[in-house]
PDB file of N, CA and C in Angstrom:
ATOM      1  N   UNK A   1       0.850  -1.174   0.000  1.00  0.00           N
ATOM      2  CA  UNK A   1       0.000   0.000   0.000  1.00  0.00           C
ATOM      3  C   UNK A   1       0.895   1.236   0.000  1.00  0.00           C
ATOM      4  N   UNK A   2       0.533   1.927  -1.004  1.00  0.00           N
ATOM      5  CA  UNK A   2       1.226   3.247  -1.118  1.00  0.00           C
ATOM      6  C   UNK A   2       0.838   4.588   0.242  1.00  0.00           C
ATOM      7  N   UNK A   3       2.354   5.201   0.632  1.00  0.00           N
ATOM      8  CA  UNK A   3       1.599   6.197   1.788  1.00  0.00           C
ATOM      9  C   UNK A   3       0.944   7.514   0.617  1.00  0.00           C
ATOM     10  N   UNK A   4       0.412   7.977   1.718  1.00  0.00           N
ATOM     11  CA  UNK A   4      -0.142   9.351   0.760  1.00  0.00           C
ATOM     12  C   UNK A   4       0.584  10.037   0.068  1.00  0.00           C
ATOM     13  N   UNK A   5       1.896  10.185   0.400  1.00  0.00           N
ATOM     14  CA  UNK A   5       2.943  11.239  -0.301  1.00  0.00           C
ATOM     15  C   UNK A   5       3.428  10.289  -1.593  1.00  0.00           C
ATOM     16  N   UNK A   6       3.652   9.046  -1.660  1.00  0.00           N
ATOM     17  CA  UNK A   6       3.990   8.455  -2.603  1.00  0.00           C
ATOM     18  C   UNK A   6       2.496   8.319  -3.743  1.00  0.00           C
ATOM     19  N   UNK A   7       1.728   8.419  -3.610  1.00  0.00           N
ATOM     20  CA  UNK A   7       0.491   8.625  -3.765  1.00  0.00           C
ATOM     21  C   UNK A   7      -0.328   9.822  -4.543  1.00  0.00           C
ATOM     22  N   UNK A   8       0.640  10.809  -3.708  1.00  0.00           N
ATOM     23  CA  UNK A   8       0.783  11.930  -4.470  1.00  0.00           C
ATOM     24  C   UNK A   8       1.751  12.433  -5.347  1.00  0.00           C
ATOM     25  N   UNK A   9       2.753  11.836  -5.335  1.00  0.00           N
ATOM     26  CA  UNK A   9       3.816  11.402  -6.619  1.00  0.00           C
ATOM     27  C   UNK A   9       3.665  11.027  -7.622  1.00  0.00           C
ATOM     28  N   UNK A  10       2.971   9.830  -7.537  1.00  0.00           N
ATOM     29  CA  UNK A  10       2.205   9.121  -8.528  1.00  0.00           C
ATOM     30  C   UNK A  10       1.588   9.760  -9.134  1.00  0.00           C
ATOM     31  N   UNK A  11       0.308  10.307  -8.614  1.00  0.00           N
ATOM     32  CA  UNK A  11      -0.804  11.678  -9.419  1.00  0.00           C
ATOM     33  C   UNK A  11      -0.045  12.559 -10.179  1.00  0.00           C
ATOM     34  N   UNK A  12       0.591  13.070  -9.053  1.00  0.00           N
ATOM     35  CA  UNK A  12       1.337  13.856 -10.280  1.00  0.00           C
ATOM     36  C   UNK A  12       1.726  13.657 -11.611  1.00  0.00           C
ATOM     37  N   UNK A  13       2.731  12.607 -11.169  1.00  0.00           N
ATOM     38  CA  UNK A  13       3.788  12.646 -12.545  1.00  0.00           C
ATOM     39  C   UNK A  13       2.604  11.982 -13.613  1.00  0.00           C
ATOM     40  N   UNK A  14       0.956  11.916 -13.384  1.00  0.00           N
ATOM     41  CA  UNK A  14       0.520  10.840 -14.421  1.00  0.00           C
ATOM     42  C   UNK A  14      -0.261  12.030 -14.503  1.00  0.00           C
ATOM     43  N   UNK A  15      -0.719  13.108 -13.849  1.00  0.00           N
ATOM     44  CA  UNK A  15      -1.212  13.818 -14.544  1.00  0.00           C
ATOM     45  C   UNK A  15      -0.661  15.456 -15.131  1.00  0.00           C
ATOM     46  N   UNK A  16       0.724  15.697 -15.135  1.00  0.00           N
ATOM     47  CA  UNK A  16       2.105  16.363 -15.363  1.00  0.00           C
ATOM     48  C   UNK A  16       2.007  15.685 -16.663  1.00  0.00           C
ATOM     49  N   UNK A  17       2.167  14.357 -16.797  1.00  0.00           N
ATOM     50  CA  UNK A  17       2.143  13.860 -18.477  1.00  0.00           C
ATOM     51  C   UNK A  17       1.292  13.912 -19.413  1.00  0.00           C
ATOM     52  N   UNK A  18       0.108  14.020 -18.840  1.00  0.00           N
ATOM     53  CA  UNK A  18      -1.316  14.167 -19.796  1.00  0.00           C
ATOM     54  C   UNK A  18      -1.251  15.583 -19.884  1.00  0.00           C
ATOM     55  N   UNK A  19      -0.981  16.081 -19.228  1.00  0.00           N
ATOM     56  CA  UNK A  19      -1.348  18.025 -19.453  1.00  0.00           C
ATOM     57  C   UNK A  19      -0.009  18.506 -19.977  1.00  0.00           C
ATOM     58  N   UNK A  20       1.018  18.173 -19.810  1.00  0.00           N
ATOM     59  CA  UNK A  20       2.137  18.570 -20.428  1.00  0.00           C
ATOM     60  C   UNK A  20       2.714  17.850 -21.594  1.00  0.00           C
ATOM     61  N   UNK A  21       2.426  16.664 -21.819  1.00  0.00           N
ATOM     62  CA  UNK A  21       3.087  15.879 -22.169  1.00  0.00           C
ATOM     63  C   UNK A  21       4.738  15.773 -22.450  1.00  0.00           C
ATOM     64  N   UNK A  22       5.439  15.304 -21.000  1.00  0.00           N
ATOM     65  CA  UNK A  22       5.981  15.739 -20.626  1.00  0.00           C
ATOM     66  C   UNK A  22       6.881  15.028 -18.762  1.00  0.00           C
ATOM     67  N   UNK A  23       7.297  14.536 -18.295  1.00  0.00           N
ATOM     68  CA  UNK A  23       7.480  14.720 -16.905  1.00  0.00           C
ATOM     69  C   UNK A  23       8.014  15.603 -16.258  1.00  0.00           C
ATOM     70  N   UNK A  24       7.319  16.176 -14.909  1.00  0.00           N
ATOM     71  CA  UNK A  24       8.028  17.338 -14.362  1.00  0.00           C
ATOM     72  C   UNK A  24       9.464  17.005 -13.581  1.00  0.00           C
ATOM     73  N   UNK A  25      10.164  17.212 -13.805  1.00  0.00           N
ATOM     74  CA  UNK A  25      11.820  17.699 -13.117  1.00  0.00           C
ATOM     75  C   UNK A  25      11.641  17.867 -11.599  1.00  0.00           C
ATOM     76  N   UNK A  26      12.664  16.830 -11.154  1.00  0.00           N
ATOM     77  CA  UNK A  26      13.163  16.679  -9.565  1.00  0.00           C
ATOM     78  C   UNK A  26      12.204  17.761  -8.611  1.00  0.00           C
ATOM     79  N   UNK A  27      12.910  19.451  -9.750  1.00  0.00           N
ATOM     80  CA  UNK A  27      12.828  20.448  -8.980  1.00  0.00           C
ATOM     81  C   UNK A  27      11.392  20.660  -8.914  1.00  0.00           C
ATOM     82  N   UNK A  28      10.480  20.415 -10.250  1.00  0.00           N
ATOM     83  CA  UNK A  28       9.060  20.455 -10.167  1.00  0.00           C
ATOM     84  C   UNK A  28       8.442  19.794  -9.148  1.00  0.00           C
ATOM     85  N   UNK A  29       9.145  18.656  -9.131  1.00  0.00           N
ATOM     86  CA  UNK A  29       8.403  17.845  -8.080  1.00  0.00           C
ATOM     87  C   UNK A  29       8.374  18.595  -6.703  1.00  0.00           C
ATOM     88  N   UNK A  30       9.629  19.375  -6.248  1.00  0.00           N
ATOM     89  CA  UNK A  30       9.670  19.758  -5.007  1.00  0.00           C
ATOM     90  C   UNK A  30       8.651  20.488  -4.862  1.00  0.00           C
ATOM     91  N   UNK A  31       8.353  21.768  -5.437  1.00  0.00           N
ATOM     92  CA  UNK A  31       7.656  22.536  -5.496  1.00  0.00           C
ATOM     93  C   UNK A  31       5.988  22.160  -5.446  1.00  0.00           C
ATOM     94  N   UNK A  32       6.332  21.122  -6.320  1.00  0.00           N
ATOM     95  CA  UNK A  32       4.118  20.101  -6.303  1.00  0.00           C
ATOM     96  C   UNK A  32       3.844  20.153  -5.145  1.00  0.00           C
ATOM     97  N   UNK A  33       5.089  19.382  -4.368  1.00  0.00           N
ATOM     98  CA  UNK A  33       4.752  18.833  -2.837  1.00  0.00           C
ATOM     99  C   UNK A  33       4.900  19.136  -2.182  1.00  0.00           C
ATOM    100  N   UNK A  34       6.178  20.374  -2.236  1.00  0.00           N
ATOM    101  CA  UNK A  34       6.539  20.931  -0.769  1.00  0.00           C
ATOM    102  C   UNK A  34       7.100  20.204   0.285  1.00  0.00           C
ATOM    103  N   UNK A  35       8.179  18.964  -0.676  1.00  0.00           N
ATOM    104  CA  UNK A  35       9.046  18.738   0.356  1.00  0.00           C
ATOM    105  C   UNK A  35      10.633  18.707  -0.459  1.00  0.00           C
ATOM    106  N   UNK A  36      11.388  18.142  -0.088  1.00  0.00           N
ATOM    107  CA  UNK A  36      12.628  18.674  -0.432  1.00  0.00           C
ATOM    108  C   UNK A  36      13.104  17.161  -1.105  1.00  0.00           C
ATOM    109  N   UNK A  37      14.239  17.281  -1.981  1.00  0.00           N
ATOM    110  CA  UNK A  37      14.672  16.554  -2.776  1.00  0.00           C
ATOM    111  C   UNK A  37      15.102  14.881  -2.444  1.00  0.00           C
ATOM    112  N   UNK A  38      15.546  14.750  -1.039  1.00  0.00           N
ATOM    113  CA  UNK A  38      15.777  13.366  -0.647  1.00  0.00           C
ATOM    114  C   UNK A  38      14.466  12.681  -0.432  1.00  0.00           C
ATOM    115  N   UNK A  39      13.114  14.110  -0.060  1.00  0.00           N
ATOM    116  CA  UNK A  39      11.932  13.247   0.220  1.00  0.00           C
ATOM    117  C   UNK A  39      11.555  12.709  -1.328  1.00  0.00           C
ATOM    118  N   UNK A  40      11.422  13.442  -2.256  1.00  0.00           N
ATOM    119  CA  UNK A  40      10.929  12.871  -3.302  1.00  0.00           C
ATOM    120  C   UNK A  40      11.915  12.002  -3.827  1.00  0.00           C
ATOM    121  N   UNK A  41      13.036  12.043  -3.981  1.00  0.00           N
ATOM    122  CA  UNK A  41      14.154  10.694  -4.723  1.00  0.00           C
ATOM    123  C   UNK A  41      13.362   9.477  -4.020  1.00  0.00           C
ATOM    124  N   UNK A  42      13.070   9.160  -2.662  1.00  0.00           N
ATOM    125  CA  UNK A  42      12.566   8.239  -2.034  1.00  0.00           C
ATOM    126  C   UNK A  42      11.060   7.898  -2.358  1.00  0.00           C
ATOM    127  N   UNK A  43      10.451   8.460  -2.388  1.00  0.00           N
ATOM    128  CA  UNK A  43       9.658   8.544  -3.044  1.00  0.00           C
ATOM    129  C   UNK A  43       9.494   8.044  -4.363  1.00  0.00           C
ATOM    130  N   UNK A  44      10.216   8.063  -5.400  1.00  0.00           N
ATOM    131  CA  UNK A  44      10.356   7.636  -6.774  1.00  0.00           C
ATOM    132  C   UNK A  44      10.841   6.506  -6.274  1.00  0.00           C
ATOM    133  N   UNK A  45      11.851   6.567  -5.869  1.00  0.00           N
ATOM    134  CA  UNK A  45      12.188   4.874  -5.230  1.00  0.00           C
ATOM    135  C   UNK A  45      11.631   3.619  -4.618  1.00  0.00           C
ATOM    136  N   UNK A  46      10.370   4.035  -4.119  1.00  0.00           N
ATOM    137  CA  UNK A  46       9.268   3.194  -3.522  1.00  0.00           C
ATOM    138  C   UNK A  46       8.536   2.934  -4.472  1.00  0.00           C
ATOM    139  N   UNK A  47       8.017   4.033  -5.069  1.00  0.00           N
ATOM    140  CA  UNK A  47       7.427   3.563  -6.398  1.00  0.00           C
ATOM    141  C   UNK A  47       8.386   2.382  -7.327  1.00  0.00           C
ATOM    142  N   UNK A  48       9.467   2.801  -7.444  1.00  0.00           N
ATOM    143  CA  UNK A  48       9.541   1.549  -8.295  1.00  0.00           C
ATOM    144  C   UNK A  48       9.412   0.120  -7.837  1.00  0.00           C
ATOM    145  N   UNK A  49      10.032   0.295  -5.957  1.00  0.00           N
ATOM    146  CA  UNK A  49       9.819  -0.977  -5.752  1.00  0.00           C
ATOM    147  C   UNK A  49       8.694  -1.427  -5.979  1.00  0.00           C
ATOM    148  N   UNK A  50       7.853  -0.624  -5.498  1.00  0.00           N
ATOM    149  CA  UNK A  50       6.360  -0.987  -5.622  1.00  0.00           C
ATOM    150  C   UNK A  50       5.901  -1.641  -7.302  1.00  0.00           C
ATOM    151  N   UNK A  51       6.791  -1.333  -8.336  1.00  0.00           N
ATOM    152  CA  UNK A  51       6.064  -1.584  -9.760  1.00  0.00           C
ATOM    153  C   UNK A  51       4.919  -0.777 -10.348  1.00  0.00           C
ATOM    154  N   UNK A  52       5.080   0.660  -9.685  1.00  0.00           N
ATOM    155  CA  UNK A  52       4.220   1.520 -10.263  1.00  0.00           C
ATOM    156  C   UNK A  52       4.946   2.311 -11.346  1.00  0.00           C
ATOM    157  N   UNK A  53       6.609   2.322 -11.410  1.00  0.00           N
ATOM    158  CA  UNK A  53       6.999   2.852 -11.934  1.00  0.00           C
ATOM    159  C   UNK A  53       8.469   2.285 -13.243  1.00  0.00           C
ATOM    160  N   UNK A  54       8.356   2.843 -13.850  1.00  0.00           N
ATOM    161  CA  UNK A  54       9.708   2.158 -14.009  1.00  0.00           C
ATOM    162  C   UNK A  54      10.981   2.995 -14.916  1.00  0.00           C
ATOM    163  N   UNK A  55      12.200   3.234 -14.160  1.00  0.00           N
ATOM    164  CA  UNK A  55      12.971   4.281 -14.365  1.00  0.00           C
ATOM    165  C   UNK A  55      14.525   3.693 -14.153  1.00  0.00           C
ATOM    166  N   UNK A  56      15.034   3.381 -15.250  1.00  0.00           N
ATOM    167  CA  UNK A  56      16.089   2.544 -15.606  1.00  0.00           C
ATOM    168  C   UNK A  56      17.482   3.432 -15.342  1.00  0.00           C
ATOM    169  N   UNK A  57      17.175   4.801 -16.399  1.00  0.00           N
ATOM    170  CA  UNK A  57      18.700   5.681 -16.414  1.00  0.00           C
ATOM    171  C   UNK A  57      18.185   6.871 -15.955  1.00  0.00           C
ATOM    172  N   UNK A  58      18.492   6.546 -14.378  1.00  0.00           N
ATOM    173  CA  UNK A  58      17.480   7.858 -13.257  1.00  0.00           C
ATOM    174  C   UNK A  58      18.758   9.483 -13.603  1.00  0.00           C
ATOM    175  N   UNK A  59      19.305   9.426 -14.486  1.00  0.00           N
ATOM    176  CA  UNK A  59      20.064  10.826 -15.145  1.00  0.00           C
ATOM    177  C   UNK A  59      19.006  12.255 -15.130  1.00  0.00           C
ATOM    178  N   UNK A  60      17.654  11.717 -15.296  1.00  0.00           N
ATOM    179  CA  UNK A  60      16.547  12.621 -15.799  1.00  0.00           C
ATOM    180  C   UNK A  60      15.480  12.133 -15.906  1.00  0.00           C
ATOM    181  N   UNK A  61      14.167  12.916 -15.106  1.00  0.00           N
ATOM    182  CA  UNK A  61      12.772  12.185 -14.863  1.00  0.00           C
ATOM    183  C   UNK A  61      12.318  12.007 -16.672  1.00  0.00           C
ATOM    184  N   UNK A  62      12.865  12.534 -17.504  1.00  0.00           N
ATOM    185  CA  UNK A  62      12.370  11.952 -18.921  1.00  0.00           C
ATOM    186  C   UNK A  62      11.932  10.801 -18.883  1.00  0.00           C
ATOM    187  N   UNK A  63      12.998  10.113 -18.354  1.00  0.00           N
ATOM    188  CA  UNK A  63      13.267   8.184 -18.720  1.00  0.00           C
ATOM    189  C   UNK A  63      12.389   7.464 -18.042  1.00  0.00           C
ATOM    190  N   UNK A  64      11.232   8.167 -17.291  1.00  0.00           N
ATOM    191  CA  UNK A  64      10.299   7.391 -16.134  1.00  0.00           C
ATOM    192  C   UNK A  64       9.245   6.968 -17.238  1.00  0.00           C
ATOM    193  N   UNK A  65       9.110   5.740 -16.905  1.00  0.00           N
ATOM    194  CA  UNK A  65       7.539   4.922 -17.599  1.00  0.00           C
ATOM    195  C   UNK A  65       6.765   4.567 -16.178  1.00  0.00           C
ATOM    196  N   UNK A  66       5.562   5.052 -16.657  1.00  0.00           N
ATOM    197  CA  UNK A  66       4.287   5.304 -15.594  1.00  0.00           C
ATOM    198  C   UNK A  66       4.121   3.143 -15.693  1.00  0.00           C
ATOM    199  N   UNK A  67       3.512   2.358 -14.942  1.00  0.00           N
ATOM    200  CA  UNK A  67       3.497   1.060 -15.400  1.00  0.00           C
ATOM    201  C   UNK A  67       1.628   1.439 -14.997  1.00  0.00           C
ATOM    202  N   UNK A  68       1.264   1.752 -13.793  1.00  0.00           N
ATOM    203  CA  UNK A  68       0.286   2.266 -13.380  1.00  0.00           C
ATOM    204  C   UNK A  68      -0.052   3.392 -12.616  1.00  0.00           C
ATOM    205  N   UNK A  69      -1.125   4.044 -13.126  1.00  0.00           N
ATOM    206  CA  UNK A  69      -1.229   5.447 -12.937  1.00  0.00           C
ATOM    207  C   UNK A  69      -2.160   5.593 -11.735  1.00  0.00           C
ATOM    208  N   UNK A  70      -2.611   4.257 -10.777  1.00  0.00           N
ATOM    209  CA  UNK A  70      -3.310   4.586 -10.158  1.00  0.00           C
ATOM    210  C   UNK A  70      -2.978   3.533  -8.863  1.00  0.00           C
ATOM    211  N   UNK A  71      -3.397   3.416  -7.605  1.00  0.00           N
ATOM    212  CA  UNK A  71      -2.815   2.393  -6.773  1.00  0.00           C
ATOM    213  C   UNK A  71      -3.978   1.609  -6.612  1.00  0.00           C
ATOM    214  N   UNK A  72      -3.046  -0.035  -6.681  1.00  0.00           N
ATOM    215  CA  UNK A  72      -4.166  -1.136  -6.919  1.00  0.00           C
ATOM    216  C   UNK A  72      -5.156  -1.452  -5.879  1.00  0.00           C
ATOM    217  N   UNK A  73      -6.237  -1.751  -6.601  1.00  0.00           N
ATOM    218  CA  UNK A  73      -7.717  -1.892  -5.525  1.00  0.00           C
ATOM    219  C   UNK A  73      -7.258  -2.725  -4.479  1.00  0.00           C
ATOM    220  N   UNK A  74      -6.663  -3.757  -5.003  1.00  0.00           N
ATOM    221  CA  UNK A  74      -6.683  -4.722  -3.723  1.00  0.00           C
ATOM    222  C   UNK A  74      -5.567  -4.096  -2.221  1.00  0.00           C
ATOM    223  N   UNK A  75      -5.334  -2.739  -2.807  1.00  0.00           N
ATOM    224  CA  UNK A  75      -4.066  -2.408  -1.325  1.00  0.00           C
ATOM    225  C   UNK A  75      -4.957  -1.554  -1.066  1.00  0.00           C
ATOM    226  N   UNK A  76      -5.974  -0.509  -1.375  1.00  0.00           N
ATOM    227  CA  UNK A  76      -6.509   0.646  -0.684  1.00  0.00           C
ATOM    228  C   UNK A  76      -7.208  -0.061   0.170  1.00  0.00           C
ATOM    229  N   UNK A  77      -7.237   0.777   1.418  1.00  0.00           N
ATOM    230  CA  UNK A  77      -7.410   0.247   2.643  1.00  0.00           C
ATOM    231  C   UNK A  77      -9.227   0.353   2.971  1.00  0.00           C
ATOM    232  N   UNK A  78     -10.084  -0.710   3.328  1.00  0.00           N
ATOM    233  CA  UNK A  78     -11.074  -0.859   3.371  1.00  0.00           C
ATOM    234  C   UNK A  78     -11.697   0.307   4.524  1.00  0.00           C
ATOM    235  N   UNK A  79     -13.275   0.956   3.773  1.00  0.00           N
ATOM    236  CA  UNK A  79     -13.815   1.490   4.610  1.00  0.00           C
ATOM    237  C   UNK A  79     -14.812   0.992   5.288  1.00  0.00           C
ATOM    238  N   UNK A  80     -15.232   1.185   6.992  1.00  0.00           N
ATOM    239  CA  UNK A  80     -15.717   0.405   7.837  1.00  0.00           C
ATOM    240  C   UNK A  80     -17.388   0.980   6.949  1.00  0.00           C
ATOM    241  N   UNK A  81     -18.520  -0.258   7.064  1.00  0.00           N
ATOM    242  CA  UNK A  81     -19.402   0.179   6.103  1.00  0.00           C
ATOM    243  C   UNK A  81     -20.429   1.003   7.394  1.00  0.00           C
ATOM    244  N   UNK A  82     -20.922   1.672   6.646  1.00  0.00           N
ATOM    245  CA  UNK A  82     -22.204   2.858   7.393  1.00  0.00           C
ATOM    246  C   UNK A  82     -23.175   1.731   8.006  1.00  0.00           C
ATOM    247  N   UNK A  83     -23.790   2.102   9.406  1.00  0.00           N
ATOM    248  CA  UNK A  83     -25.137   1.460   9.809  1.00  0.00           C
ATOM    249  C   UNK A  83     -26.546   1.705   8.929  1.00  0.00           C
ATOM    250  N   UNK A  84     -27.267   0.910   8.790  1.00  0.00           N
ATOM    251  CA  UNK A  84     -28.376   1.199   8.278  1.00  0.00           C
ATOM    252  C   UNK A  84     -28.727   2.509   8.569  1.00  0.00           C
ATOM    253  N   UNK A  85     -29.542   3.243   7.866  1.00  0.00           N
ATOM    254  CA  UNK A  85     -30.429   4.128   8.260  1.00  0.00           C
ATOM    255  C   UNK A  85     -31.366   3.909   8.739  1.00  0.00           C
ATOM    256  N   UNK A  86     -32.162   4.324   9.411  1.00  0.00           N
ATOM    257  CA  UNK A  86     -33.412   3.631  10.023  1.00  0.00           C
ATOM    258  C   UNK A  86     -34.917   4.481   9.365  1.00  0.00           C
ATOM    259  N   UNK A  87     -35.826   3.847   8.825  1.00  0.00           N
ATOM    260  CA  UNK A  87     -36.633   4.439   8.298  1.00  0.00           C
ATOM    261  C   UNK A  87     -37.543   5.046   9.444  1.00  0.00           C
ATOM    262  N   UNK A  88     -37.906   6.517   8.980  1.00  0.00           N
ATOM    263  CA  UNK A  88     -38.793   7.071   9.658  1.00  0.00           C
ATOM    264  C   UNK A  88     -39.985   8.008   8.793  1.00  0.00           C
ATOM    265  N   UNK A  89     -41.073   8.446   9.806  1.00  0.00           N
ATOM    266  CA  UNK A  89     -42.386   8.940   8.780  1.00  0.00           C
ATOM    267  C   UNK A  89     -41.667  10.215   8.270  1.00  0.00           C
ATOM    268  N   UNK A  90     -42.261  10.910   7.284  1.00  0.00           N
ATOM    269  CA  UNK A  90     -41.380  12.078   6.720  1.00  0.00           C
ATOM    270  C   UNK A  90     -41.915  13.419   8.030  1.00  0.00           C
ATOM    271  N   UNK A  91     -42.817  12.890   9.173  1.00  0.00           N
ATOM    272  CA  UNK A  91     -43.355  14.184   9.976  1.00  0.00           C
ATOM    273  C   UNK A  91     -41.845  13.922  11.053  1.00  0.00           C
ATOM    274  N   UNK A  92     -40.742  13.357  11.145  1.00  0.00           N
ATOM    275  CA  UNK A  92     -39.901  12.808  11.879  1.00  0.00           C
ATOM    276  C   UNK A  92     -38.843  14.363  11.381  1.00  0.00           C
ATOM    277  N   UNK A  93     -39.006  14.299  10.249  1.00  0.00           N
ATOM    278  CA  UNK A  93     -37.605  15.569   9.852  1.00  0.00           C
ATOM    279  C   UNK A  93     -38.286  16.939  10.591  1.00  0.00           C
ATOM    280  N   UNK A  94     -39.700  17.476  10.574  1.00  0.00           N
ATOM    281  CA  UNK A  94     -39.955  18.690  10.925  1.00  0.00           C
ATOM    282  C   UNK A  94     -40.100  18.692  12.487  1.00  0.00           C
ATOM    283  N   UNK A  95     -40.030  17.455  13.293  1.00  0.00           N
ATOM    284  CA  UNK A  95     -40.067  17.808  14.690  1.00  0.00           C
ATOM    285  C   UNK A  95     -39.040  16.725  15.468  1.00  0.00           C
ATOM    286  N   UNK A  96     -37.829  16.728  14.944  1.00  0.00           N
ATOM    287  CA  UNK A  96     -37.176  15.925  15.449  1.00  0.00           C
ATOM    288  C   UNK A  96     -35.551  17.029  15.383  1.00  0.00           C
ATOM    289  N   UNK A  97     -35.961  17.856  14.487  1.00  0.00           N
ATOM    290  CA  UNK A  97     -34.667  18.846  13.979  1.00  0.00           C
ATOM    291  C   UNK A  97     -35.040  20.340  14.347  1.00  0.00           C
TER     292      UNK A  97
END
């Protein structure tokens, strides 16, 4: 499971490529996220372990291939489901609120 910041790496650089066509630069990246350069190198680096990414001659974010642009269903983390609602007469909303 990807953390949020890697997460938001991801977004980026997949949607930096559709609107620019193009990847944004180290320095772009800093600036997206507002953190500083060892956070994002690490960052790209998880991603690849992860197989979201794949970036052979790391010289220049050019060389990055997106593998997936989105993080897989089976890792996002399940939400606890809502209780029923409980049905009531519609005179329940004007004297209950």
């Amino acid at each position: 499971m990807l953390t949020d910041y890697q997460r938001k790496v991801l977004r980026i650089l997949y949607n930096y490529k559709g609107g620019r066509r193009r990847f944004p630069t180290i320095h772009e990246l800093t600036v997206k996220t507002g953190k500083h350069k060892p956070d994002v190198t690490a960052a790209l680096d998880a991603l690849i372990t992860a197989q979201y990414i794949h970036w052979e001659d790391k010289s220049d974010t050019t060389h990055i291939v997106i593998l997936e642009g989105w993080e897989r269903e089976a890792e996002k983390p399940k939400l606890p489901k809502a209780p029923p609602l409980v049905q009531q007469n519609d005179l329940s909303y004007w004297t209950q609120y």
